[in-house]
PDB file of N, CA and C in Angstrom:
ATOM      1  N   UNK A   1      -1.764 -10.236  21.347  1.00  0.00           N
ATOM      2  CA  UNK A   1      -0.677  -9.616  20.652  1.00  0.00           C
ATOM      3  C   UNK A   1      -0.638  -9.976  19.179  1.00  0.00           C
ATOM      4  N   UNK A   2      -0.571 -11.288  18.646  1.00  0.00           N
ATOM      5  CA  UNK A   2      -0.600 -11.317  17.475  1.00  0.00           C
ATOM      6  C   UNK A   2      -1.761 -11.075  16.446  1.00  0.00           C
ATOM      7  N   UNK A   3      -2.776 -11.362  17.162  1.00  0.00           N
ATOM      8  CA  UNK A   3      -3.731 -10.786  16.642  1.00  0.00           C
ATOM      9  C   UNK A   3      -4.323  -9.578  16.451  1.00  0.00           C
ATOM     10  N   UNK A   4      -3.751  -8.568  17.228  1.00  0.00           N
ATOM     11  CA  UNK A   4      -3.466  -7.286  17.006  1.00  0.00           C
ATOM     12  C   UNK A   4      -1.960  -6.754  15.893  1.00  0.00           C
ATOM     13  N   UNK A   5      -1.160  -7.726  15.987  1.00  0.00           N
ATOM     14  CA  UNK A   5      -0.295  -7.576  14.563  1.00  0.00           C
ATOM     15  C   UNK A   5      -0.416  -7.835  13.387  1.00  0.00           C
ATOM     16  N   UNK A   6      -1.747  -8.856  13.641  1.00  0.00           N
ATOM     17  CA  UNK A   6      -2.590  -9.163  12.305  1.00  0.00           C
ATOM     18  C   UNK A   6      -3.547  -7.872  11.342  1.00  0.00           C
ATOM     19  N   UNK A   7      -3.814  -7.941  12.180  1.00  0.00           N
ATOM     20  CA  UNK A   7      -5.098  -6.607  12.071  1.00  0.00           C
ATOM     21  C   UNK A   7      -4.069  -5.277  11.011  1.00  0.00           C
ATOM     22  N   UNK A   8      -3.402  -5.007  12.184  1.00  0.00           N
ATOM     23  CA  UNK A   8      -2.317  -3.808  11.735  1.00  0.00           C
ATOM     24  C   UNK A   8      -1.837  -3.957  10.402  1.00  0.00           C
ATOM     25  N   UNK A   9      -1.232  -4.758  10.419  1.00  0.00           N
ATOM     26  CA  UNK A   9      -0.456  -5.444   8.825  1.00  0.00           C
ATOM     27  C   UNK A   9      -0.994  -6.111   7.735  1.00  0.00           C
ATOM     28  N   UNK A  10      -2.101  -6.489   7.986  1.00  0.00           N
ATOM     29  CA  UNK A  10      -2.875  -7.174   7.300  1.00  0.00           C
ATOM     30  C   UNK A  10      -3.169  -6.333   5.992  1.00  0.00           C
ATOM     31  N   UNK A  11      -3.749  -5.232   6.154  1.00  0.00           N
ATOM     32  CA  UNK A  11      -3.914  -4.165   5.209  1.00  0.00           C
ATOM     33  C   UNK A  11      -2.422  -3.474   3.802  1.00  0.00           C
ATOM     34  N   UNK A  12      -1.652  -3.799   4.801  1.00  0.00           N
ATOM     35  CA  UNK A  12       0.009  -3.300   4.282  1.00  0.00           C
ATOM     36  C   UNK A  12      -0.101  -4.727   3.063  1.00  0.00           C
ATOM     37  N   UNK A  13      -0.198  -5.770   3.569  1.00  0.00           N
ATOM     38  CA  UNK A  13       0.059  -6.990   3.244  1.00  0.00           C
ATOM     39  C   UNK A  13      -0.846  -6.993   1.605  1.00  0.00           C
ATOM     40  N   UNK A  14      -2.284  -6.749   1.334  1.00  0.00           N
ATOM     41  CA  UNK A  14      -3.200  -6.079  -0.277  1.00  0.00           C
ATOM     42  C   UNK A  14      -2.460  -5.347  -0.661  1.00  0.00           C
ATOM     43  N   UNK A  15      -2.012  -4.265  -0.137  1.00  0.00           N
ATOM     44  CA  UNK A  15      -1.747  -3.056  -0.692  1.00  0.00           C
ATOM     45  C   UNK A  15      -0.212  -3.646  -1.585  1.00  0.00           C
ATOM     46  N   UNK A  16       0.286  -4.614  -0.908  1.00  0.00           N
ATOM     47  CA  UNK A  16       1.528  -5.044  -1.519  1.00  0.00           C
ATOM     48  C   UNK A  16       0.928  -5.968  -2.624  1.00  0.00           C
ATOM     49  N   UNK A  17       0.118  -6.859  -2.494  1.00  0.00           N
ATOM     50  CA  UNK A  17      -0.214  -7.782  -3.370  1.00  0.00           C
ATOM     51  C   UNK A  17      -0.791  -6.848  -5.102  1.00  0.00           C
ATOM     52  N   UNK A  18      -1.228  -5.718  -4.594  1.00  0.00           N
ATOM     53  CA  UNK A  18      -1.949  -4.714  -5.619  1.00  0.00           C
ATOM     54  C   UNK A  18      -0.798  -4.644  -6.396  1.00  0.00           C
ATOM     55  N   UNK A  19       0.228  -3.699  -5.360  1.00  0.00           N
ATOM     56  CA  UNK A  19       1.401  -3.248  -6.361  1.00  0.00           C
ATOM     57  C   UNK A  19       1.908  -3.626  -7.215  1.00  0.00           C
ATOM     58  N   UNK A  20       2.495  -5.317  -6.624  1.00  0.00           N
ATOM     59  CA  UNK A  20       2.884  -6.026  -7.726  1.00  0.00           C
ATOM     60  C   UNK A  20       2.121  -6.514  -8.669  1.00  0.00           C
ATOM     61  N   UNK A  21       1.155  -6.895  -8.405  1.00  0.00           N
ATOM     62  CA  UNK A  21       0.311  -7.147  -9.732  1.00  0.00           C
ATOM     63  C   UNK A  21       0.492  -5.725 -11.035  1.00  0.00           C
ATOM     64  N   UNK A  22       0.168  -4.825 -10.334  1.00  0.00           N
ATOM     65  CA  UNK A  22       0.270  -3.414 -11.412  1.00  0.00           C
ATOM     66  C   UNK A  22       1.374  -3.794 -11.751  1.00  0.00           C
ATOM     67  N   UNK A  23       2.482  -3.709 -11.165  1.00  0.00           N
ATOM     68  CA  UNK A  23       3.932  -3.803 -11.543  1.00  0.00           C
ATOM     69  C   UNK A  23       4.212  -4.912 -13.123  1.00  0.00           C
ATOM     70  N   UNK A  24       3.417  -6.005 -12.587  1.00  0.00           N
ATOM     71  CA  UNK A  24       3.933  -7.096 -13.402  1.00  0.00           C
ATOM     72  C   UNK A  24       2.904  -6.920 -15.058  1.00  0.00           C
ATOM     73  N   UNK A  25       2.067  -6.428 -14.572  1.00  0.00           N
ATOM     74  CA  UNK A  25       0.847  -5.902 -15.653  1.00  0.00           C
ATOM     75  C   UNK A  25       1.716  -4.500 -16.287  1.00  0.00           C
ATOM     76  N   UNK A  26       2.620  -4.190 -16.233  1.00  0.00           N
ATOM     77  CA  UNK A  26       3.534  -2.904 -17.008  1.00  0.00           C
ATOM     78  C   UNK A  26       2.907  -1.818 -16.502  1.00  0.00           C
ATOM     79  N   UNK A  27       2.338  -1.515 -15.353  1.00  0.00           N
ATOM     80  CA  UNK A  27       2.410   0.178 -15.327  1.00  0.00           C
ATOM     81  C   UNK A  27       3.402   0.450 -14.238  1.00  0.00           C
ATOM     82  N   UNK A  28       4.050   1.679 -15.146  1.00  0.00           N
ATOM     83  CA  UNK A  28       5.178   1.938 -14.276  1.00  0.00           C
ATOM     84  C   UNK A  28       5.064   3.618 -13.713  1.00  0.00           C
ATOM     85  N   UNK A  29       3.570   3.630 -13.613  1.00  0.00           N
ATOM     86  CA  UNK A  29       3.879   5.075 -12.623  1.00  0.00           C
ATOM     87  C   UNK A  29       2.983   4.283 -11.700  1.00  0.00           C
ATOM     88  N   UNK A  30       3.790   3.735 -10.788  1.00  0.00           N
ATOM     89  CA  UNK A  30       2.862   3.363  -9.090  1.00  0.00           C
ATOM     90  C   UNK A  30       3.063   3.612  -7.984  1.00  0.00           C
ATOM     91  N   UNK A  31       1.899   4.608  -7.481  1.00  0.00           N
ATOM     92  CA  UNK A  31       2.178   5.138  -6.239  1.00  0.00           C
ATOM     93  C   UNK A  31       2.812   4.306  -4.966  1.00  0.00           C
ATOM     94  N   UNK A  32       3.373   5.516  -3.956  1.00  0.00           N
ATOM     95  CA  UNK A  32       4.010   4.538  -2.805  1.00  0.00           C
ATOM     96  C   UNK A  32       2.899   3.598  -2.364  1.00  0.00           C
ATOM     97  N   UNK A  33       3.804   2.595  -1.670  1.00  0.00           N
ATOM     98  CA  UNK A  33       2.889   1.624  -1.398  1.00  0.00           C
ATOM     99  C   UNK A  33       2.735   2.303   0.306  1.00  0.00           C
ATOM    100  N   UNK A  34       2.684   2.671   1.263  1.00  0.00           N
ATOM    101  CA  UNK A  34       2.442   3.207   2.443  1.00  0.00           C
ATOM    102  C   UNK A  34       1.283   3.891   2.655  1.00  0.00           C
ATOM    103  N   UNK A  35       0.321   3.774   3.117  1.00  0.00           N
ATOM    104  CA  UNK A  35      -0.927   4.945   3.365  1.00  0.00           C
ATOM    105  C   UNK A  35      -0.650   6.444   3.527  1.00  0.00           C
ATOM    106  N   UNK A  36       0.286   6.522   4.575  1.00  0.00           N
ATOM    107  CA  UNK A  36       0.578   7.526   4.851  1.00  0.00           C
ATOM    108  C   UNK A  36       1.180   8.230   4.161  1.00  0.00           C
ATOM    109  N   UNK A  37       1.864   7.963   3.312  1.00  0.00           N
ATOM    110  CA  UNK A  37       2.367   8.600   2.467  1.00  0.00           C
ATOM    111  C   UNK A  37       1.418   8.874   1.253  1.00  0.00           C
ATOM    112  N   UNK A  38       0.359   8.370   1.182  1.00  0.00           N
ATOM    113  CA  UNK A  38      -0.754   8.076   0.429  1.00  0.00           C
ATOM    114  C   UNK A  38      -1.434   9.822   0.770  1.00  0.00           C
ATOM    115  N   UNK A  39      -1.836   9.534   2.129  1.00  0.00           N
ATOM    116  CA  UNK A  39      -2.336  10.644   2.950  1.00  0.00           C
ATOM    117  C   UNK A  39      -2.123  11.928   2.785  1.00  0.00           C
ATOM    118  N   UNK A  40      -0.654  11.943   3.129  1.00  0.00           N
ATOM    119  CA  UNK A  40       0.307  13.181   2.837  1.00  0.00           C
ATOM    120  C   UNK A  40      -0.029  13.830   1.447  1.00  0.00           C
ATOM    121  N   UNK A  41       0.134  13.014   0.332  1.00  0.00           N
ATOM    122  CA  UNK A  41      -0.042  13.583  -1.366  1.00  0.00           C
ATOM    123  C   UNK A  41      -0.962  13.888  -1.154  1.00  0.00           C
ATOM    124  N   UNK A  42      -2.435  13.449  -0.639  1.00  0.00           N
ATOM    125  CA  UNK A  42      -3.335  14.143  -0.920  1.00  0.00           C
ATOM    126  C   UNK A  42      -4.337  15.509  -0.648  1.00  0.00           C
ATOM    127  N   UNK A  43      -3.328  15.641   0.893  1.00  0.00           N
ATOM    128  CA  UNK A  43      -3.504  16.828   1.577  1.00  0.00           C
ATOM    129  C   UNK A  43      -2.999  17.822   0.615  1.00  0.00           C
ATOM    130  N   UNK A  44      -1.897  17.732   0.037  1.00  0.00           N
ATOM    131  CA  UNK A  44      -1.102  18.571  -0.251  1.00  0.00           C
ATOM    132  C   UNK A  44      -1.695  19.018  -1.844  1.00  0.00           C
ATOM    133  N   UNK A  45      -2.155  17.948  -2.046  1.00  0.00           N
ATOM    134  CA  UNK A  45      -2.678  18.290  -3.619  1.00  0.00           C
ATOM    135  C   UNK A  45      -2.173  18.072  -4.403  1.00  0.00           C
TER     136      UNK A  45
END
């Protein structure tokens, strides 16, 4: 079990560390932090 909650989240967990770094580095157009929502924009165009 937890090691399957690892796995899962683990990825969420960079993607957060990215953000804030951009964040703290001043860019202030930063995409959602969620994949899926990642996903979605790009289908759509």
């Amino acid at each position: 079990g937890t090691g399957l909650a690892h796995i899962i989240t683990h990825s969420m967990h960079h993607r957060a560390q990215l953000l804030y770094l951009l964040r703290l580095s001043g860019v202030e157009s930063l995409p959602e932090g969620n994949v899926f929502t990642w996903e979605t924009q790009i289908k759509r165009g």
